[in-house]
C-alpha atoms as a PDB file:
ATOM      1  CA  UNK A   1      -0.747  93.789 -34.554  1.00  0.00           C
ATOM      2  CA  UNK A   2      -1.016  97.251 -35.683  1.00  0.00           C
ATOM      3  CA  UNK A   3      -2.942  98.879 -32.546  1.00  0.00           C
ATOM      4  CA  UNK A   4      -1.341 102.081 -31.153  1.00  0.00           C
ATOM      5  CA  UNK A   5      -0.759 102.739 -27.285  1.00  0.00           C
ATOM      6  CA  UNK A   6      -1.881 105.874 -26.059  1.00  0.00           C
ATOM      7  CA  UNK A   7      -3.244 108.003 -23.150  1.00  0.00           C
ATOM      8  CA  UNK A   8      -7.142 107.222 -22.783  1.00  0.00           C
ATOM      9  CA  UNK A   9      -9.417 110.785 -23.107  1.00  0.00           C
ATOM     10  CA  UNK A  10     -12.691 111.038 -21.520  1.00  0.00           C
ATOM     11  CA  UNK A  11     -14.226 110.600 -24.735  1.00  0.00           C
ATOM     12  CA  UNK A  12     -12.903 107.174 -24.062  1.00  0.00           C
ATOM     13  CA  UNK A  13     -15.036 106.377 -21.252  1.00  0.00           C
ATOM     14  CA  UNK A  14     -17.420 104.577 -22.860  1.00  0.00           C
ATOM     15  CA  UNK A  15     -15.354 102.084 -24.388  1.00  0.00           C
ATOM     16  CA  UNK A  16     -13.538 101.613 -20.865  1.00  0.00           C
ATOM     17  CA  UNK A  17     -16.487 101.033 -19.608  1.00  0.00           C
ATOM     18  CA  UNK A  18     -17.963  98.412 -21.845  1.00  0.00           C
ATOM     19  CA  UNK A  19     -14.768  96.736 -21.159  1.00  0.00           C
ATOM     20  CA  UNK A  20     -14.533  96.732 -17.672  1.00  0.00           C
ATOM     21  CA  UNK A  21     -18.511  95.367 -18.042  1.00  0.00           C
ATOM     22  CA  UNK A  22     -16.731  92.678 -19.990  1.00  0.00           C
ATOM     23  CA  UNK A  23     -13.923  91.740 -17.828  1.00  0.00           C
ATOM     24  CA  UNK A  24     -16.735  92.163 -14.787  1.00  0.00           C
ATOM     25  CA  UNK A  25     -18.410  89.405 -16.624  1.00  0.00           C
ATOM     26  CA  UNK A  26     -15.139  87.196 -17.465  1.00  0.00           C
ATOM     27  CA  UNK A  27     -14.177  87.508 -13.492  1.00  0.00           C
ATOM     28  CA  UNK A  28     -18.077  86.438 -12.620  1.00  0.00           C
ATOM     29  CA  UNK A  29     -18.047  89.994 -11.112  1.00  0.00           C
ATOM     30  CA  UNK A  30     -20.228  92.021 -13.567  1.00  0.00           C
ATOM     31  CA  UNK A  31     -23.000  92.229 -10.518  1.00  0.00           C
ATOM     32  CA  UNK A  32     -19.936  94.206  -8.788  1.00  0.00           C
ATOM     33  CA  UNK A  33     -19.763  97.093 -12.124  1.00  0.00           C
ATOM     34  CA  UNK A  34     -21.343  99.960 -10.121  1.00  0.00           C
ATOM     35  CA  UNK A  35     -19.141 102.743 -11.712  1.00  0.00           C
ATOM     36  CA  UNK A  36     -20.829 105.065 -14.748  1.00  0.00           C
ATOM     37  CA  UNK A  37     -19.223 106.958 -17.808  1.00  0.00           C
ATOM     38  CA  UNK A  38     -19.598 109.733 -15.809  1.00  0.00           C
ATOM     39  CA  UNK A  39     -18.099 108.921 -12.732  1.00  0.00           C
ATOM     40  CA  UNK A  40     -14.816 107.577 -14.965  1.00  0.00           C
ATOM     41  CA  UNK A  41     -14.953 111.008 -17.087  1.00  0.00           C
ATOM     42  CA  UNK A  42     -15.005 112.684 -13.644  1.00  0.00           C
ATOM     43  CA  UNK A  43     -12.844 110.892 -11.572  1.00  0.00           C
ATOM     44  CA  UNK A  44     -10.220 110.264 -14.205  1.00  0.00           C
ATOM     45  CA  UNK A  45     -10.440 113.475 -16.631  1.00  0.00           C
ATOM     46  CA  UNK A  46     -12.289 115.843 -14.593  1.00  0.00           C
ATOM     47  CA  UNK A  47     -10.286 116.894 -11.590  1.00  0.00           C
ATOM     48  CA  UNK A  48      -6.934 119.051 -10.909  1.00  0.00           C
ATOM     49  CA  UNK A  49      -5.841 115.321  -9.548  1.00  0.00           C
ATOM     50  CA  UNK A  50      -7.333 112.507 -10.791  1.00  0.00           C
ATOM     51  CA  UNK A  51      -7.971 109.370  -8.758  1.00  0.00           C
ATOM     52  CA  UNK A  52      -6.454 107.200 -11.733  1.00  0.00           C
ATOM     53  CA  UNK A  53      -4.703 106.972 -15.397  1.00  0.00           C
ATOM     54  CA  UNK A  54      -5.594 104.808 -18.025  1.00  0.00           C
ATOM     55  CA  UNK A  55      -4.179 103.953 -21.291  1.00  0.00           C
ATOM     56  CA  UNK A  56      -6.155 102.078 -24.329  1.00  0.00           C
ATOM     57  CA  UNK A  57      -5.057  99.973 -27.274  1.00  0.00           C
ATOM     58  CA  UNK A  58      -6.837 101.760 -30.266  1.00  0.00           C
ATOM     59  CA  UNK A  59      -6.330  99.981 -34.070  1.00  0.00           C
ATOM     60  CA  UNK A  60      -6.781 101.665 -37.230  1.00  0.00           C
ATOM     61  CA  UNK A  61     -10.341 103.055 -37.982  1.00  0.00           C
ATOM     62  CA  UNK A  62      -9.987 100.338 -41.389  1.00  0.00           C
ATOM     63  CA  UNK A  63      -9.651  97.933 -38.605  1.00  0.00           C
ATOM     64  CA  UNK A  64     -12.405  97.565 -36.421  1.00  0.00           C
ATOM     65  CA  UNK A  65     -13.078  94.510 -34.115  1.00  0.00           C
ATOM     66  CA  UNK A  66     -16.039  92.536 -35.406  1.00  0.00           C
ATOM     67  CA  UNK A  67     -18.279  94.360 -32.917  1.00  0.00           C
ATOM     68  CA  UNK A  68     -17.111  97.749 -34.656  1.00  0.00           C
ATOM     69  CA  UNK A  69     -14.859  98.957 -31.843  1.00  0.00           C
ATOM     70  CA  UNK A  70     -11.525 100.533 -32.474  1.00  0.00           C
ATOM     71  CA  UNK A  71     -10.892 100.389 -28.558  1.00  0.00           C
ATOM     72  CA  UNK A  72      -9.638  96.972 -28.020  1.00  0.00           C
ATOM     73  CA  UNK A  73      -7.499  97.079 -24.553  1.00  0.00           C
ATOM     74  CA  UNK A  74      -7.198  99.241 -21.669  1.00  0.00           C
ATOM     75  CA  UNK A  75      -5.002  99.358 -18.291  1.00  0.00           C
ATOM     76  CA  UNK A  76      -6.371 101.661 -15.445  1.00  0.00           C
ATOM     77  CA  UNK A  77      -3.950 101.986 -12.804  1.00  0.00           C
ATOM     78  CA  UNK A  78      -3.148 104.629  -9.948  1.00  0.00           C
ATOM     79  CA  UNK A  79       0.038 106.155  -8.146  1.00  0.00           C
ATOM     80  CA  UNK A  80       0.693 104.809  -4.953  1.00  0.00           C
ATOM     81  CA  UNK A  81       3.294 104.245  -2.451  1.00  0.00           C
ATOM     82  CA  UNK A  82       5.344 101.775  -0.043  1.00  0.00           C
ATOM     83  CA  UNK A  83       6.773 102.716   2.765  1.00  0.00           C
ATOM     84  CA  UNK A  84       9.636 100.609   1.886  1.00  0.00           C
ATOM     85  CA  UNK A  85      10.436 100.932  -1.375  1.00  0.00           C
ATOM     86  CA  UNK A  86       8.449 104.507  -2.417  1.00  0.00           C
ATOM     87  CA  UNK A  87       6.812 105.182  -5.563  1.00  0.00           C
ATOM     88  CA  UNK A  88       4.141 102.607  -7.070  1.00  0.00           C
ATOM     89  CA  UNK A  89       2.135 101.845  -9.852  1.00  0.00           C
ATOM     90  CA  UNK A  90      -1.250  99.671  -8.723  1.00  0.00           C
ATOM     91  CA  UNK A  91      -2.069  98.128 -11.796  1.00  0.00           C
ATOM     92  CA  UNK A  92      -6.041  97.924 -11.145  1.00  0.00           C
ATOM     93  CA  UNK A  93      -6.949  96.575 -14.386  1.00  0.00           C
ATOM     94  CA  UNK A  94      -5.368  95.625 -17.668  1.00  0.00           C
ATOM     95  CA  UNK A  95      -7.780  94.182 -20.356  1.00  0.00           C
ATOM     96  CA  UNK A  96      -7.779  93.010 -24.376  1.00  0.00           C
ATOM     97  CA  UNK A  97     -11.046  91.836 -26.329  1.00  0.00           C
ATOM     98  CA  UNK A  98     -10.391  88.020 -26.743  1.00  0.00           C
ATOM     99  CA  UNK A  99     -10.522  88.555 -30.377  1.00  0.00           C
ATOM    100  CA  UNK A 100      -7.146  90.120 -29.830  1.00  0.00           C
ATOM    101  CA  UNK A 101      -5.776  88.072 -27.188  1.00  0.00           C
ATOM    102  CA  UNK A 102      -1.993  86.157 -27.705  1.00  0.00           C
ATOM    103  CA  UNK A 103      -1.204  89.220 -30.266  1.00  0.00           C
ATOM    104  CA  UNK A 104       1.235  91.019 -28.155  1.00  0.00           C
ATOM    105  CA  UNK A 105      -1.455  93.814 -27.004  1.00  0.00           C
ATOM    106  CA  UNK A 106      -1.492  93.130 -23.609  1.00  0.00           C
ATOM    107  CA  UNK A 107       1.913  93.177 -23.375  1.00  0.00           C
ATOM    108  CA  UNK A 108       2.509  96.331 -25.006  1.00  0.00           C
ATOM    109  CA  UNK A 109       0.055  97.770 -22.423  1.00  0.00           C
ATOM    110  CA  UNK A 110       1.461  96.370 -19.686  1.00  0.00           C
ATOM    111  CA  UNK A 111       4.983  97.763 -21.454  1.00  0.00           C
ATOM    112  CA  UNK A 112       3.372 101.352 -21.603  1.00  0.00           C
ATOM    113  CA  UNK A 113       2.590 100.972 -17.853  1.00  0.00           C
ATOM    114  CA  UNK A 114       5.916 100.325 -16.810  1.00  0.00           C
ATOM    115  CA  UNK A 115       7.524 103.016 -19.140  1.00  0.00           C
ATOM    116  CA  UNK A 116       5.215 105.396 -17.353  1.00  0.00           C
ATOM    117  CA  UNK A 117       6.148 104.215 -14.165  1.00  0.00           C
ATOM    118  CA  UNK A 118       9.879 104.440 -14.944  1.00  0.00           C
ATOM    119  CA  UNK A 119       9.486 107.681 -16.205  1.00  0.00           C
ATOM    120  CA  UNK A 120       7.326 109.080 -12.721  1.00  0.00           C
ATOM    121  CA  UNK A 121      10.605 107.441 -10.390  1.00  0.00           C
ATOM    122  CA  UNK A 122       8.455 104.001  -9.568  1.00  0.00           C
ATOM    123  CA  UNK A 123      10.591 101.085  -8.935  1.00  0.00           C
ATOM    124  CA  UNK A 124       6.815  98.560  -8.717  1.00  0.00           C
ATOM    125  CA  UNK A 125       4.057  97.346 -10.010  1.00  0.00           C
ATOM    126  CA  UNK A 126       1.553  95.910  -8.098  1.00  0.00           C
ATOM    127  CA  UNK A 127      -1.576  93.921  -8.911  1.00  0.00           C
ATOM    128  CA  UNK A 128      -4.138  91.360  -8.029  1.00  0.00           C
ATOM    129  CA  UNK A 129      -5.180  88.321 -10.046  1.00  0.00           C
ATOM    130  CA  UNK A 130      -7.863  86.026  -9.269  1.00  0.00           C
ATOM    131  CA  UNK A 131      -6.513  82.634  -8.257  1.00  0.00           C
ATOM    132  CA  UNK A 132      -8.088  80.785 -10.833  1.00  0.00           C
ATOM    133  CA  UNK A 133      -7.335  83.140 -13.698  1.00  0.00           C
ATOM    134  CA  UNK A 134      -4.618  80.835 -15.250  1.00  0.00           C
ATOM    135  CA  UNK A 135      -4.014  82.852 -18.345  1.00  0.00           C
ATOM    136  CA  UNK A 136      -3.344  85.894 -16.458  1.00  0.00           C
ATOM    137  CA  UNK A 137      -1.100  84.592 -14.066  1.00  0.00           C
ATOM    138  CA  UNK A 138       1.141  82.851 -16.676  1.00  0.00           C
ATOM    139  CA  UNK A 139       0.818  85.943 -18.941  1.00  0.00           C
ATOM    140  CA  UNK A 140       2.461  88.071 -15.966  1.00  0.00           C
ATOM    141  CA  UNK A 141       4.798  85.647 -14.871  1.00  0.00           C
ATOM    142  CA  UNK A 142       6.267  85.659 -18.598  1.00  0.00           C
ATOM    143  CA  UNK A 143       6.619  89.214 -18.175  1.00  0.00           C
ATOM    144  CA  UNK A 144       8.606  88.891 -15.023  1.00  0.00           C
ATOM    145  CA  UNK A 145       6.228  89.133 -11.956  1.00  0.00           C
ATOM    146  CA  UNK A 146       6.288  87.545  -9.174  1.00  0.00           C
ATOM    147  CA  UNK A 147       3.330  85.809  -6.578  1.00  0.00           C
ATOM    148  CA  UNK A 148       3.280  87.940  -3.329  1.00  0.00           C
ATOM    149  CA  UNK A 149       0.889  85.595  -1.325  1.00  0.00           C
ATOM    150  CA  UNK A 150       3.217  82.312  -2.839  1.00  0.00           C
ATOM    151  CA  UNK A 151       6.913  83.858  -2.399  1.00  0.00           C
ATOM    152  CA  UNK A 152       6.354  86.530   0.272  1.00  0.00           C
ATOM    153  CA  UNK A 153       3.244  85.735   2.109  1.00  0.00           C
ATOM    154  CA  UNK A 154       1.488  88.743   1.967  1.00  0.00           C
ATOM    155  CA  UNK A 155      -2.207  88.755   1.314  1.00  0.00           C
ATOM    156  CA  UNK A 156      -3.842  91.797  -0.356  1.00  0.00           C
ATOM    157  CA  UNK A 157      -7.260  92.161   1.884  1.00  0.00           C
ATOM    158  CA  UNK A 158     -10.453  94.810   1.458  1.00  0.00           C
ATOM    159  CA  UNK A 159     -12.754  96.837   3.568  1.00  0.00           C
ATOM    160  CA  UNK A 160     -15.922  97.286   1.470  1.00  0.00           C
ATOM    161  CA  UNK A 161     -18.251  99.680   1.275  1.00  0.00           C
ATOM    162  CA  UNK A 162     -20.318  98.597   4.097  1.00  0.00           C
ATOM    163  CA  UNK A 163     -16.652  98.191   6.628  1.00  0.00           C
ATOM    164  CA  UNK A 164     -15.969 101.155   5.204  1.00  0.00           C
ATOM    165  CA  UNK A 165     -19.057 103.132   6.280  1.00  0.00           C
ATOM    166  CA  UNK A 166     -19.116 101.395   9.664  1.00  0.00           C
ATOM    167  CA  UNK A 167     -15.162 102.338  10.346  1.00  0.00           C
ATOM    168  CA  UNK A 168     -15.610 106.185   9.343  1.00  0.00           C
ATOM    169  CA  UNK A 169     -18.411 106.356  11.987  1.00  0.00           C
ATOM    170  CA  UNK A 170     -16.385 104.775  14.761  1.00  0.00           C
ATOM    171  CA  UNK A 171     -15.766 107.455  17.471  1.00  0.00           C
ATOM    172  CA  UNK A 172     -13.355 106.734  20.057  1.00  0.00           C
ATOM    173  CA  UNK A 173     -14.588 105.934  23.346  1.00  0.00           C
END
């Protein structure tokens, strides 16, 4: 597929956006999608450190999807670290339009992810799938990754917003 892999710009936003809407809706999350164009342009493009990167699969402006977008894939991910193994790259989301599903642009996302991380000294990539997302999981475990709850038994857990609020106002007795 001719799509090119490059470093999303705020003017991007709004197609990252629409797609995580989408993938909200694929995961039966999209009542979770509480983040705005502006919030991404700010917390991705707008600051001397951003609180994450993203990436987008763009195709030729002849080539439009069916919906008229040339923005067809995305992966948002962040820097983090382990206190074992150092540098890490927490792949938060990694999307394509069905329409261009099973055409190698996922994988040249993901690809672009890992060059990145290879390139900033990270020796992971971390990531969460839902357990019924069948397609995903056999798309990353073609790639190479492994299942950290299955082969490790580590769980990846959440505080949310609520936990959140009700742990920063815990004072110690």
């Amino acid at each position: 597929m001719a799509c090119r892999i490059r470093p999303a710009s705020a003017g991007d936003c709004r197609d990252i956006l629409r797609m995580i809407k989408e993938l909200g809706a694929y995961e039966k999350h999209s009542y979770e999608t509480q983040v705005t164009e502006e919030a991404l342009i700010e917390d991705g493009f707008s600051t001397q450190h951003p609180f994450y990167q993203s990436i987008v699969a763009e195709l030729p402006e002849g080539q439009k999807s069916q919906e008229g977008f040339t923005i067809v894939g995305f992966a948002l991910f962040i820097f983090s670290y382990n206190s074992m193994k150092g540098r890490v790259i927490y792949l938060e989301d990694l999307y394509v339009m069905p329409a261009f599903r099973g055409q190698g642009v996922g994988k040249r996302l993901l690809q672009e992810v890992a060059k990145i991380g290879r390139d900033q000294h990270c020796n992971q990539i971390q990531f969460a799938v839902l357990d019924w997302n069948q397609p995903a999981i056999d798309f990353y475990r073609a790639q190479g990754a492994f299942d950290l709850t299955k082969e490790t038994g580590y769980h990846f857990f959440r505080f949310g917003d609520t936990a959140v609020m009700k742990l920063a106002e815990f004072e110690a007795q």
